[in-house]
N, C-alpha and C. Protein backbone atom coordinates (compact mmCIF):
# COMPACT_ATOMS: atom_id res chain seq x y z
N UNK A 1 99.99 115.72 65.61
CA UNK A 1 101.06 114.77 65.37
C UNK A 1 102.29 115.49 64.81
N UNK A 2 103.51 114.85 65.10
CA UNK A 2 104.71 115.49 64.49
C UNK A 2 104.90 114.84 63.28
N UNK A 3 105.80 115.56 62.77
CA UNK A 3 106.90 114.89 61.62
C UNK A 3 106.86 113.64 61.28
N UNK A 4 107.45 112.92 62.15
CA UNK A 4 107.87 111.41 62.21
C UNK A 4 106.37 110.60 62.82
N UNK A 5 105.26 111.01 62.98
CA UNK A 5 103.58 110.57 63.57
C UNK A 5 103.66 110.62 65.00
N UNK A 6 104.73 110.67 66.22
CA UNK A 6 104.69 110.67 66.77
C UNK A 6 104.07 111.93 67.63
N UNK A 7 103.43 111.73 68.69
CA UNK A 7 102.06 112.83 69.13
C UNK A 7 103.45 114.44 69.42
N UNK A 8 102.65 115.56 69.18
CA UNK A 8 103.63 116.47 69.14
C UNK A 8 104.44 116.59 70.77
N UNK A 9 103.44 116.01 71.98
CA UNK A 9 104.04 116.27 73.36
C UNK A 9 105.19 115.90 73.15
N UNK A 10 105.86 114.37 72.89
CA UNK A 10 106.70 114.19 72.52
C UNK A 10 107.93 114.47 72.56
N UNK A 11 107.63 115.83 71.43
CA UNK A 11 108.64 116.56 70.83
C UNK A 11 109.06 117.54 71.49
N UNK A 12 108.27 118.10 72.97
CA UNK A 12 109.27 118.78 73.56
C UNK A 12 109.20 118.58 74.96
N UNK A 13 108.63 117.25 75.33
CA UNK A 13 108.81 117.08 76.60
C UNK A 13 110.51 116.84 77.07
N UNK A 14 110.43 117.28 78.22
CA UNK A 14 112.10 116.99 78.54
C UNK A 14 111.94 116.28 78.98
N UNK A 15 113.67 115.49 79.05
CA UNK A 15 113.62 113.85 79.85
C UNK A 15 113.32 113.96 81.22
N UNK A 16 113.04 112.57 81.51
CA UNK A 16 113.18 112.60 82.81
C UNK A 16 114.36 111.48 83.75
N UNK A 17 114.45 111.84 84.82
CA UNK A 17 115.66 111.35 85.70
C UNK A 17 114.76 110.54 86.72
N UNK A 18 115.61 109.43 87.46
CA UNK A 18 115.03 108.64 88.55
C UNK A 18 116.27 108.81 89.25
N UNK A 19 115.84 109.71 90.54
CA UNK A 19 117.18 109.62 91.81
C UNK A 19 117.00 108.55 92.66
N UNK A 20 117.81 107.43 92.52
CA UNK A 20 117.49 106.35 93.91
C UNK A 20 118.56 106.82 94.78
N UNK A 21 117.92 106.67 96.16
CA UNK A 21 118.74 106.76 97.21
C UNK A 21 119.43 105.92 97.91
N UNK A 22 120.39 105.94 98.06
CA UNK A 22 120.96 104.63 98.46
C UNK A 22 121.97 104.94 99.75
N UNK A 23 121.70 104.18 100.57
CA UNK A 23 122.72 104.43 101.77
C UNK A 23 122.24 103.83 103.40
N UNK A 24 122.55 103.63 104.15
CA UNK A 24 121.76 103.01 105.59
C UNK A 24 121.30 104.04 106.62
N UNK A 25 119.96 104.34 105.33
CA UNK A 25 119.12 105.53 106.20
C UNK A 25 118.65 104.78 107.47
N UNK A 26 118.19 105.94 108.16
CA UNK A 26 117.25 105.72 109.42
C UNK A 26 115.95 105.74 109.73
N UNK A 27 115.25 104.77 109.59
CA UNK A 27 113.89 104.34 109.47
C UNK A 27 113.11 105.80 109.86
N UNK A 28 112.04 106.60 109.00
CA UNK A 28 111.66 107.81 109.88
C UNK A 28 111.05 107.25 111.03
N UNK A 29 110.56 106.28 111.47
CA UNK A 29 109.73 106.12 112.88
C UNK A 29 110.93 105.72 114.01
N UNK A 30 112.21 105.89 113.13
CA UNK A 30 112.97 105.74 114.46
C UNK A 30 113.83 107.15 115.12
N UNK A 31 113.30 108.27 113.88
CA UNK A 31 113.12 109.75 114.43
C UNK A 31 113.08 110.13 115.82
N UNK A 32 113.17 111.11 116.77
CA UNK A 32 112.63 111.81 117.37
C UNK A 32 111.58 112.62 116.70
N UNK A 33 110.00 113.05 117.46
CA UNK A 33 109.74 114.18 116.59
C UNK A 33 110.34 115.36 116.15
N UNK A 34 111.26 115.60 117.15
CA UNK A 34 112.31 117.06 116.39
C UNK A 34 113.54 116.61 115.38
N UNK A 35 113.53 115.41 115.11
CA UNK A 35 114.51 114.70 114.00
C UNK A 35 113.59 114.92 113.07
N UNK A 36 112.42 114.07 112.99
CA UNK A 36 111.28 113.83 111.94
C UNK A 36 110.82 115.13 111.41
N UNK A 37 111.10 116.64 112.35
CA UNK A 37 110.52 117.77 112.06
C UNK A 37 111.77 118.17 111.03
N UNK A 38 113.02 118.35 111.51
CA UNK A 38 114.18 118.67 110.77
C UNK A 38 114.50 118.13 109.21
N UNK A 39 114.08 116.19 109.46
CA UNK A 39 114.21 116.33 108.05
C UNK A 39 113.19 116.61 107.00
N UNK A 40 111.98 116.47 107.70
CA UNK A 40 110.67 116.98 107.04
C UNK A 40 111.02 118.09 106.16
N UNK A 41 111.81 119.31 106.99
CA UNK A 41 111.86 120.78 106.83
C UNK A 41 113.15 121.01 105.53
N UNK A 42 114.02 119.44 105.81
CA UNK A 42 114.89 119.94 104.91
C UNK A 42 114.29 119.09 103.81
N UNK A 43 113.73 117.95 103.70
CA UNK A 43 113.54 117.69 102.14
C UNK A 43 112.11 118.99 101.51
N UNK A 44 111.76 119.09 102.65
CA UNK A 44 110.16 120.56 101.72
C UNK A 44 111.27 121.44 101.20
N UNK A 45 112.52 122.28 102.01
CA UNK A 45 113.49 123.06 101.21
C UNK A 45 114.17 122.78 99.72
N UNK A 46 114.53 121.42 100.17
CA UNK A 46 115.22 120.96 98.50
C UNK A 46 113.69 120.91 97.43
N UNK A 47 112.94 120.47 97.91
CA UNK A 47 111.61 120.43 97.04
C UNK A 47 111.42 121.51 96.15
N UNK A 48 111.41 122.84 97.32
CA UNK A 48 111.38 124.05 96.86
C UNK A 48 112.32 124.10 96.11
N UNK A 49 113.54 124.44 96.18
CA UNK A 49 115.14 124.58 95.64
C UNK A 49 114.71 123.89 93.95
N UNK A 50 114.37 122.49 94.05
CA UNK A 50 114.26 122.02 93.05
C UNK A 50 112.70 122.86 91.81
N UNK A 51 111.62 122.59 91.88
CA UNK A 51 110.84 123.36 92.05
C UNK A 51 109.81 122.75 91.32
N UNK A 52 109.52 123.18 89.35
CA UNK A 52 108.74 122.73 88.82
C UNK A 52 109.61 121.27 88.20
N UNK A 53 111.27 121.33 88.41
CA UNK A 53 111.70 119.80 87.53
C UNK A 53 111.42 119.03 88.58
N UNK A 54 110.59 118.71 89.76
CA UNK A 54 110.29 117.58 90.15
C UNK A 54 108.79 117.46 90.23
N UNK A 55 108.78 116.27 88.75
CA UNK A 55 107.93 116.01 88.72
C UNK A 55 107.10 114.55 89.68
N UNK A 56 108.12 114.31 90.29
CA UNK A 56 107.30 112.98 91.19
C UNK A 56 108.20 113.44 92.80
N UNK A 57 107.95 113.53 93.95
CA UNK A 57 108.53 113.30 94.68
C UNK A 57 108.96 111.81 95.29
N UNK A 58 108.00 111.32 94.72
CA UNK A 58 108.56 109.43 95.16
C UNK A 58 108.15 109.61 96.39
N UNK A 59 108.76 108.02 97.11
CA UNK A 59 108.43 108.13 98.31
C UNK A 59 109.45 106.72 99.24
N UNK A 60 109.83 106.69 100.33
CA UNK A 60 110.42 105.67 100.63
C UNK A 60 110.06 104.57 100.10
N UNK A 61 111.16 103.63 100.53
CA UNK A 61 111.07 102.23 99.70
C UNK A 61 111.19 101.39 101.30
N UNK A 62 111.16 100.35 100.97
CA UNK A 62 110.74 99.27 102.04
C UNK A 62 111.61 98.19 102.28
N UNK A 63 110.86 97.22 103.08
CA UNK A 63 111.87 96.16 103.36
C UNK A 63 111.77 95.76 101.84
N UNK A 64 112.71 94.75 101.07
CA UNK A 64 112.41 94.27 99.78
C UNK A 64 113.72 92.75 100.03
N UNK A 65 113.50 92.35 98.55
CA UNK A 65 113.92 91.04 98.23
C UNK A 65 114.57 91.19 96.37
N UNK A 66 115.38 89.98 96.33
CA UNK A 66 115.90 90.04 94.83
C UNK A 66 115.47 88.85 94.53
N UNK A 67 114.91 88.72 93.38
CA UNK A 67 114.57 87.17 92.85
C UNK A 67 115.76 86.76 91.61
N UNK A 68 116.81 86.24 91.23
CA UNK A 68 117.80 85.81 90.77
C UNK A 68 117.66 85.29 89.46
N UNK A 69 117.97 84.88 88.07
CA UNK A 69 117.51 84.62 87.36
C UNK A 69 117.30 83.23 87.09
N UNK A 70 118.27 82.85 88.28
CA UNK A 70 118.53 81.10 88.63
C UNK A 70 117.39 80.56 89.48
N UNK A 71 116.40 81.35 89.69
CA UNK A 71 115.16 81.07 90.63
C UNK A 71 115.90 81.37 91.91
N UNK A 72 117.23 81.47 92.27
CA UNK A 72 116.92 81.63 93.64
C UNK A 72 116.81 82.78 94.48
N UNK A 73 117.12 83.21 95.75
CA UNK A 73 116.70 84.25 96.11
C UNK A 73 118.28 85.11 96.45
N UNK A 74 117.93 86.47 96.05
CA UNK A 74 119.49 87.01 95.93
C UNK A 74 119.04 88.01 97.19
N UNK A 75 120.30 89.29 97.44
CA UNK A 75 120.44 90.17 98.20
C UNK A 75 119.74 91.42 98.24
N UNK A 76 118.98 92.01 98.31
CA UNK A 76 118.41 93.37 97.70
C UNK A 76 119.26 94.41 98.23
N UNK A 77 119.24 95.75 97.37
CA UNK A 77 120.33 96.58 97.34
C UNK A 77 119.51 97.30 98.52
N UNK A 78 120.67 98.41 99.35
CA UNK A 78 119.83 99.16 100.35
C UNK A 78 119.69 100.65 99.30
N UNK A 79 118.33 100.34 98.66
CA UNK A 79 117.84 102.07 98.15
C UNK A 79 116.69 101.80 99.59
N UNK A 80 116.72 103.13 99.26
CA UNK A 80 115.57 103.63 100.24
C UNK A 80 114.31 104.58 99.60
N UNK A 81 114.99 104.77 98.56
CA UNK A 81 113.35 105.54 97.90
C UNK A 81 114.01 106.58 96.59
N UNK A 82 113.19 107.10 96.03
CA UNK A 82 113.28 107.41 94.17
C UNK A 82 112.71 109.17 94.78
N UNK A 83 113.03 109.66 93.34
CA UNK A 83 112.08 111.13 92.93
C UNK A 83 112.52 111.05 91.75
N UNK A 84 111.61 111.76 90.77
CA UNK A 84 111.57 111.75 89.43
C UNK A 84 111.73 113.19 89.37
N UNK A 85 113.14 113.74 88.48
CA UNK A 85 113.23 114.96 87.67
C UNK A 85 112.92 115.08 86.71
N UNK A 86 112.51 115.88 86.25
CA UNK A 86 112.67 116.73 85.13
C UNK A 86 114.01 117.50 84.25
N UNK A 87 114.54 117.37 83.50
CA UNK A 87 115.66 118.06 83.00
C UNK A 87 116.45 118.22 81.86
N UNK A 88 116.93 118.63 81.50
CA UNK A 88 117.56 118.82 80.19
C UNK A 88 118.80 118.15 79.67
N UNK A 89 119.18 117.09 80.43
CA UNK A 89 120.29 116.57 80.17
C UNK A 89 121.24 115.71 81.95
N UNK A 90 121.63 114.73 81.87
CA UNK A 90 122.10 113.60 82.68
C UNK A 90 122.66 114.78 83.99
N UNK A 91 123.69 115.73 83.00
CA UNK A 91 124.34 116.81 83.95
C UNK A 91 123.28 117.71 84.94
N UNK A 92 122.30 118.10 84.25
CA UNK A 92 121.27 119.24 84.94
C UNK A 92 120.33 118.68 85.44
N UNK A 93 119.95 117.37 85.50
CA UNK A 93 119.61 116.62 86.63
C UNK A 93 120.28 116.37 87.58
N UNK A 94 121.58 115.74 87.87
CA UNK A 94 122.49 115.39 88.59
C UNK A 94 122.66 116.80 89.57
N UNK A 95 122.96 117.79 89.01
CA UNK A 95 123.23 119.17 89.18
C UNK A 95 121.88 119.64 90.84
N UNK A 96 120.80 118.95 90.27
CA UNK A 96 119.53 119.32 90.90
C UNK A 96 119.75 118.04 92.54
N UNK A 97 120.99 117.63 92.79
CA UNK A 97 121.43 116.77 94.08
C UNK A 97 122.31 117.43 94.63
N UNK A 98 122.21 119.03 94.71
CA UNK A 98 123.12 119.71 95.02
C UNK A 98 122.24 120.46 96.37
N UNK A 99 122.96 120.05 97.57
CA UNK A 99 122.36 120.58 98.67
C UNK A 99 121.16 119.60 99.24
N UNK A 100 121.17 118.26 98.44
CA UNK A 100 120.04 117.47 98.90
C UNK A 100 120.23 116.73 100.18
N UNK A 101 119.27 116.90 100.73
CA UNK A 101 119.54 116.17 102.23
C UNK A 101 119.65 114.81 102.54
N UNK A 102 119.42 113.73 101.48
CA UNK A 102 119.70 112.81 101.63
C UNK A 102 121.52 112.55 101.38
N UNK A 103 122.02 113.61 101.05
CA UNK A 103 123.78 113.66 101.01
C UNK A 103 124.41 114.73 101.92
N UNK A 104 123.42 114.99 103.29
CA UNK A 104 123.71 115.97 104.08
C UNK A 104 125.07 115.50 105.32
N UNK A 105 124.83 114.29 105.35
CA UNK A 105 126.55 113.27 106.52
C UNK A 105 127.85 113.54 106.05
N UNK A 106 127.98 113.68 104.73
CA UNK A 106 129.13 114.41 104.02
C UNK A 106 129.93 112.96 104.64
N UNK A 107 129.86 111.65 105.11
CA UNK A 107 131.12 110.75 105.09
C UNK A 107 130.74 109.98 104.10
N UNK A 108 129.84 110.09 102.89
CA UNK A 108 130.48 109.24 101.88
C UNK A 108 129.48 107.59 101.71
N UNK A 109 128.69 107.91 103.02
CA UNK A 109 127.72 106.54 103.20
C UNK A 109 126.39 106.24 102.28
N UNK A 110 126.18 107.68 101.55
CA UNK A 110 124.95 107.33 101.24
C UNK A 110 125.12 108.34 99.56
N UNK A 111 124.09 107.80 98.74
CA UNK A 111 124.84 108.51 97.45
C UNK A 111 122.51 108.75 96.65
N UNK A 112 123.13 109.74 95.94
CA UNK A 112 121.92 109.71 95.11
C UNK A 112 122.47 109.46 93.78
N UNK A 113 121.80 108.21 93.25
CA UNK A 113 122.10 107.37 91.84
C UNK A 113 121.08 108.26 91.01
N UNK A 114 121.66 108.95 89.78
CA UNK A 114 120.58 109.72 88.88
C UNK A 114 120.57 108.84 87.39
N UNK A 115 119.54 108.58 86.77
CA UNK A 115 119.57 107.37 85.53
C UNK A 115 118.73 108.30 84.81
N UNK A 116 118.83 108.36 83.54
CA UNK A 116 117.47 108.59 82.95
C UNK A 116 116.70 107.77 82.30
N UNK A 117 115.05 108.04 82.18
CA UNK A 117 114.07 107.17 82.22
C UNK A 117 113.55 107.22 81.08
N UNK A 118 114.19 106.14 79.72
CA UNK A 118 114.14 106.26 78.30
C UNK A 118 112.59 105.57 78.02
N UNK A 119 111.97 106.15 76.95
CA UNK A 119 110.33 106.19 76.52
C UNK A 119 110.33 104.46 76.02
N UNK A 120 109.32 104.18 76.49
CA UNK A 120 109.42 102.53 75.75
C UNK A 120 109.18 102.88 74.37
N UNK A 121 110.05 101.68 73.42
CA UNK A 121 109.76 101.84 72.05
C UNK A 121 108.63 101.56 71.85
N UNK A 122 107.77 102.40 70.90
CA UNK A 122 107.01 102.17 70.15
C UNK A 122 105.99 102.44 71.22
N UNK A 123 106.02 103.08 72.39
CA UNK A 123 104.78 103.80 73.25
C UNK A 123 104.28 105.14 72.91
């Protein structure tokens, strides 16, 4: 235990980041297999690139829905899927969307949102 009782991992785990992807990807089954091979090849590269700070690769996201707080039914945002970093700060996560292939169109359509993922109190 530390200082303050809290367990010592704690105390030097680094934060972590949630990248949502957001933008009007292209379903992979609507790939070619030499599309499906290409981007295969480029997210295993950024994987690598990135290395031990990704600790989750995530995985696509799906059709979805918003439930409203008024009961009724709202719009759902277009993410398409998460990965969890590892990192030392908002910047050196962010930093780690550099060369990522989900921002490879360069027009501006699709963005990786980086948040960090604060410890529930009292967990």
């Amino acid at each position: 235990m530390g200082a303050d009782g809290a367990p010592a991992w704690k105390e030097t785990e680094m934060a972590k980041y949630l990248f949502l992807y957001r933008g009007p990807a292209t379903p992979m089954e609507d790939f070619t297999p030499e599309q499906g091979a290409e981007q295969l090849a480029a997210w295993g590269a950024w994987m690598d690139r990135v290395g031990t700070a990704l600790v989750d690769p995530g995985q696509p996201i799906g059709a979805g829905t918003a439930v409203v707080d008024d009961g009724s039914t709202g719009t759902p945002s277009d993410q398409n899927g998460y990965s969890i970093i590892e990192a030392d700060s908002l910047e050196a996560a962010a930093a780690h969307a550099d060369k990522h292939p989900f921002l490879a169109e360069g027009k501006g359509r699709f963005q990786v949102e980086v948040f960090e993922l604060l410890p529930m109190p009292g967990a």
